[in-house]
N, C-alpha and C. Protein backbone atom coordinates (compact mmCIF):
# COMPACT_ATOMS: atom_id res chain seq x y z
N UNK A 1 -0.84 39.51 -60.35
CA UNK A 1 -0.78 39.37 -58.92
C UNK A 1 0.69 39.30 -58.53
N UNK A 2 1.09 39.95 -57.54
CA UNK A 2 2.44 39.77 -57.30
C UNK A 2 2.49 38.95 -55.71
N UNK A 3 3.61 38.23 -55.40
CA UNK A 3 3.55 37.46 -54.27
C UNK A 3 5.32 37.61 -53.86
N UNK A 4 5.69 36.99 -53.02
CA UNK A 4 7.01 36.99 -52.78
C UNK A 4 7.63 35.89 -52.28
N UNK A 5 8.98 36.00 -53.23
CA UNK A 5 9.88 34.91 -52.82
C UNK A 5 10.50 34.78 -51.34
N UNK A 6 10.57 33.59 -50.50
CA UNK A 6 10.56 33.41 -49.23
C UNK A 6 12.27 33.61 -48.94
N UNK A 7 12.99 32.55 -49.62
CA UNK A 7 14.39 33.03 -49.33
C UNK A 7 15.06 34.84 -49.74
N UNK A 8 14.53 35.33 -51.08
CA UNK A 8 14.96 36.25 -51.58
C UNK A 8 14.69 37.68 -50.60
N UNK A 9 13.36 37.50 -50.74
CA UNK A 9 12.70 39.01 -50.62
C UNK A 9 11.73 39.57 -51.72
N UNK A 10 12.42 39.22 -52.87
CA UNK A 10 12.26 39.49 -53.88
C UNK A 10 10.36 39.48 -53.93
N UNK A 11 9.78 40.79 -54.98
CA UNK A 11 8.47 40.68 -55.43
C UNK A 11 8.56 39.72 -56.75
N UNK A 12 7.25 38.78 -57.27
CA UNK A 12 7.03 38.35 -58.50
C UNK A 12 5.79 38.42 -58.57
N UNK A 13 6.21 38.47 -60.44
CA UNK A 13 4.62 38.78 -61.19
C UNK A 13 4.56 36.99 -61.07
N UNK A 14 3.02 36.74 -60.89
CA UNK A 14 2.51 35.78 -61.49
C UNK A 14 1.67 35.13 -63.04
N UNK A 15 2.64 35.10 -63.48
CA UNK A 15 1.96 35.20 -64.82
C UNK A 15 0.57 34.49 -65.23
N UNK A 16 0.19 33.14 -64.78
CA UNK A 16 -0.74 32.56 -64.73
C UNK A 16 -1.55 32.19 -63.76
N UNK A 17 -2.55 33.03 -63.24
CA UNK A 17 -3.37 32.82 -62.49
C UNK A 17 -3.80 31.55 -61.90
N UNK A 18 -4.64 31.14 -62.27
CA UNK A 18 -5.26 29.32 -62.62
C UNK A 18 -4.34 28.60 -62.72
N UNK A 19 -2.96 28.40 -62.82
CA UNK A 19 -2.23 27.53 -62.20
C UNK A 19 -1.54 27.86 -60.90
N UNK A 20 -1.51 28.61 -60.32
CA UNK A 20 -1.08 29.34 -58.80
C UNK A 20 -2.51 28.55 -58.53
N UNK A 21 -4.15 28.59 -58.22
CA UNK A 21 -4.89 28.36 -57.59
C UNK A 21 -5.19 26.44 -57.83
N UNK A 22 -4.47 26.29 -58.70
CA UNK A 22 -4.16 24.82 -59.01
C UNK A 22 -3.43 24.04 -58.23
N UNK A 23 -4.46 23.01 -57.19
CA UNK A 23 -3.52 22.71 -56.10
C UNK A 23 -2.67 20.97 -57.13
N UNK A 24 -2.77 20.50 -57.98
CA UNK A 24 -2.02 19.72 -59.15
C UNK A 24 -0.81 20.10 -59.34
N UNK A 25 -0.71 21.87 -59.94
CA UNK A 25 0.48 22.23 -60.15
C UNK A 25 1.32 22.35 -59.03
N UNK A 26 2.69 22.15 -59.32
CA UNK A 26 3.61 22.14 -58.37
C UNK A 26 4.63 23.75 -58.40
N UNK A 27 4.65 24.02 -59.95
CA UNK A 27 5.58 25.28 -60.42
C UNK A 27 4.71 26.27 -60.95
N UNK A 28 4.83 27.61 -60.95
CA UNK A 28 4.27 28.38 -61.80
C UNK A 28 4.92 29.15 -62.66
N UNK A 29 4.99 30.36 -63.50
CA UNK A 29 5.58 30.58 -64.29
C UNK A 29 5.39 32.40 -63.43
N UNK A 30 6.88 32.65 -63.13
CA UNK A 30 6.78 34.17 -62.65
C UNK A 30 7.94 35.16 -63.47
N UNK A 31 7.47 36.46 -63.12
CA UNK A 31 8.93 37.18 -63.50
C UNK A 31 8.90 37.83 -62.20
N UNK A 32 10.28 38.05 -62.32
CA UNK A 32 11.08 38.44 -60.69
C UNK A 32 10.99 40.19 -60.91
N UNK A 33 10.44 41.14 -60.23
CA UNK A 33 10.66 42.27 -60.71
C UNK A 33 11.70 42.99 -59.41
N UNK A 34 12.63 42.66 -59.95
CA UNK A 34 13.86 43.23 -59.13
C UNK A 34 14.87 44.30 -60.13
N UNK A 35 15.37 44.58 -60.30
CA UNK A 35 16.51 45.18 -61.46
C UNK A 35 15.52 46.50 -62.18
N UNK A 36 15.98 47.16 -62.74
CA UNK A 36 15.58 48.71 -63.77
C UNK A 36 15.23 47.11 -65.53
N UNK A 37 15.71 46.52 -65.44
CA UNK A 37 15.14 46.07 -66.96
C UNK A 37 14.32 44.77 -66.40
N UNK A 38 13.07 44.33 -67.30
CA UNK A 38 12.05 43.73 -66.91
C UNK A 38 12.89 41.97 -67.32
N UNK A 39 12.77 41.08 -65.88
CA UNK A 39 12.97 40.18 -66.40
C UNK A 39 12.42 39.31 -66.94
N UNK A 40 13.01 37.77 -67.16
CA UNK A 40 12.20 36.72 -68.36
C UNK A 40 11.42 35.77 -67.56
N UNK A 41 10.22 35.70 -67.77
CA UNK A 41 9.67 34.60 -67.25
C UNK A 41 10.20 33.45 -66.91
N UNK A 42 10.21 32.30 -65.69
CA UNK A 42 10.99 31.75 -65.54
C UNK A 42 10.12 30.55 -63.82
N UNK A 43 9.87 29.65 -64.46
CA UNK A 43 9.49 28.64 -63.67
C UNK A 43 10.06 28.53 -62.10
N UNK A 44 8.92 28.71 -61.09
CA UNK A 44 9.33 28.45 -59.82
C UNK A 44 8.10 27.82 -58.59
N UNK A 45 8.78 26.95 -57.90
CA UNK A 45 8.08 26.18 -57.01
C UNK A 45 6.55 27.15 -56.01
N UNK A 46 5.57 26.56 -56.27
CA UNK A 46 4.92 27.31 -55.08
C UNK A 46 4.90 27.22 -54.10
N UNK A 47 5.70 26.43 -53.47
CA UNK A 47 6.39 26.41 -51.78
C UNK A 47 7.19 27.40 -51.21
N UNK A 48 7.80 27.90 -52.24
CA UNK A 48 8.76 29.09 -51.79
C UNK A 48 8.09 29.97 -52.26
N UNK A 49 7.22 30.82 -52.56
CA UNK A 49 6.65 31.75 -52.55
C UNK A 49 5.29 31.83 -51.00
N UNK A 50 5.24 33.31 -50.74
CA UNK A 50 4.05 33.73 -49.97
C UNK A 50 3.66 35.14 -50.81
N UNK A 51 2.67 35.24 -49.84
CA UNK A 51 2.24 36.79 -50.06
C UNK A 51 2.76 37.83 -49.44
N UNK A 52 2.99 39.33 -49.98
CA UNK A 52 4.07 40.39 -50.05
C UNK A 52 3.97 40.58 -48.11
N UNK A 53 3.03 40.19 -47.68
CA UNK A 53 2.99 40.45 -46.10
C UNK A 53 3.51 39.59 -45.14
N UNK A 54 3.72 38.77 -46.07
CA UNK A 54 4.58 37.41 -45.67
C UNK A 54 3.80 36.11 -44.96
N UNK A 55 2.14 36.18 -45.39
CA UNK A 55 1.09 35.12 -44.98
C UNK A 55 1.89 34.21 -45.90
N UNK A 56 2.03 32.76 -45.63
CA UNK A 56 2.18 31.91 -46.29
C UNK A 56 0.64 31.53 -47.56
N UNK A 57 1.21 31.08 -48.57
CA UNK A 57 -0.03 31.08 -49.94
C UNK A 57 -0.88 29.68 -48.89
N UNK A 58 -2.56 29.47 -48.86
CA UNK A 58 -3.46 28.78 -48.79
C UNK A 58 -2.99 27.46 -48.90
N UNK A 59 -3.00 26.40 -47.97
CA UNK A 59 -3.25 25.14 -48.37
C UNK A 59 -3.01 24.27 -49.72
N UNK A 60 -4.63 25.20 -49.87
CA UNK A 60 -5.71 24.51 -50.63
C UNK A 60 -5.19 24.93 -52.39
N UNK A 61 -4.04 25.57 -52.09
CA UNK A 61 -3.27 26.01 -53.65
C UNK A 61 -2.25 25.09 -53.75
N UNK A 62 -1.90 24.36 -52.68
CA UNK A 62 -0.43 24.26 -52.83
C UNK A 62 -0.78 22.37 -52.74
N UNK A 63 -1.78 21.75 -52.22
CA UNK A 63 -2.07 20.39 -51.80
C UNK A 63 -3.67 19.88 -52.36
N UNK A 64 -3.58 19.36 -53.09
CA UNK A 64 -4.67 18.59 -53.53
C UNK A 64 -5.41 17.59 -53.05
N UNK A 65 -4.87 17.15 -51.62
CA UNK A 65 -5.06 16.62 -50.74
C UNK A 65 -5.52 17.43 -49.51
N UNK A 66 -5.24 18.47 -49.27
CA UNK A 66 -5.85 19.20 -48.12
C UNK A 66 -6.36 18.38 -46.99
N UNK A 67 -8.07 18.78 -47.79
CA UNK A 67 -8.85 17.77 -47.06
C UNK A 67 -8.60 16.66 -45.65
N UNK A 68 -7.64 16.09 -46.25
CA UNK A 68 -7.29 14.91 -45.75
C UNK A 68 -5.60 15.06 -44.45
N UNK A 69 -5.23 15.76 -44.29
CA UNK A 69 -4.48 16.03 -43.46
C UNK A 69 -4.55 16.16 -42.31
């Protein structure tokens, strides 16, 4: 799944599914596909990421609390 970084621009792979829909986790593990050589996986917040259209990611991924807000 690819999503995008909010300050950058930048597209990323999401490497692990089930922790992106993990509203617990705080970081996920992406590669940035920017550059001609593939980069290294590399831990980043799911606050600063959205989706490539620029919807901000669900709540209910990002707060384990939802609910209650």
């Amino acid at each position: 799944m690819l999503l995008q970084e909010k300050e950058t621009g930048n597209l990323v792979k999401v490497m692990d599914f089930q922790s992106l829909i993990n509203p617990n986790e705080s970081e996920i593990i992406i590669q940035i596909q920017a550059g001609q050589e593939e980069q290294d996986p590399e831990p980043r917040r799911k606050n600063n990421l959205s989706f490539p259209s620029g919807e901000n990611l669900p709540i209910c991924w990002l707060d384990a609390n939802y609910r209650y807000r």
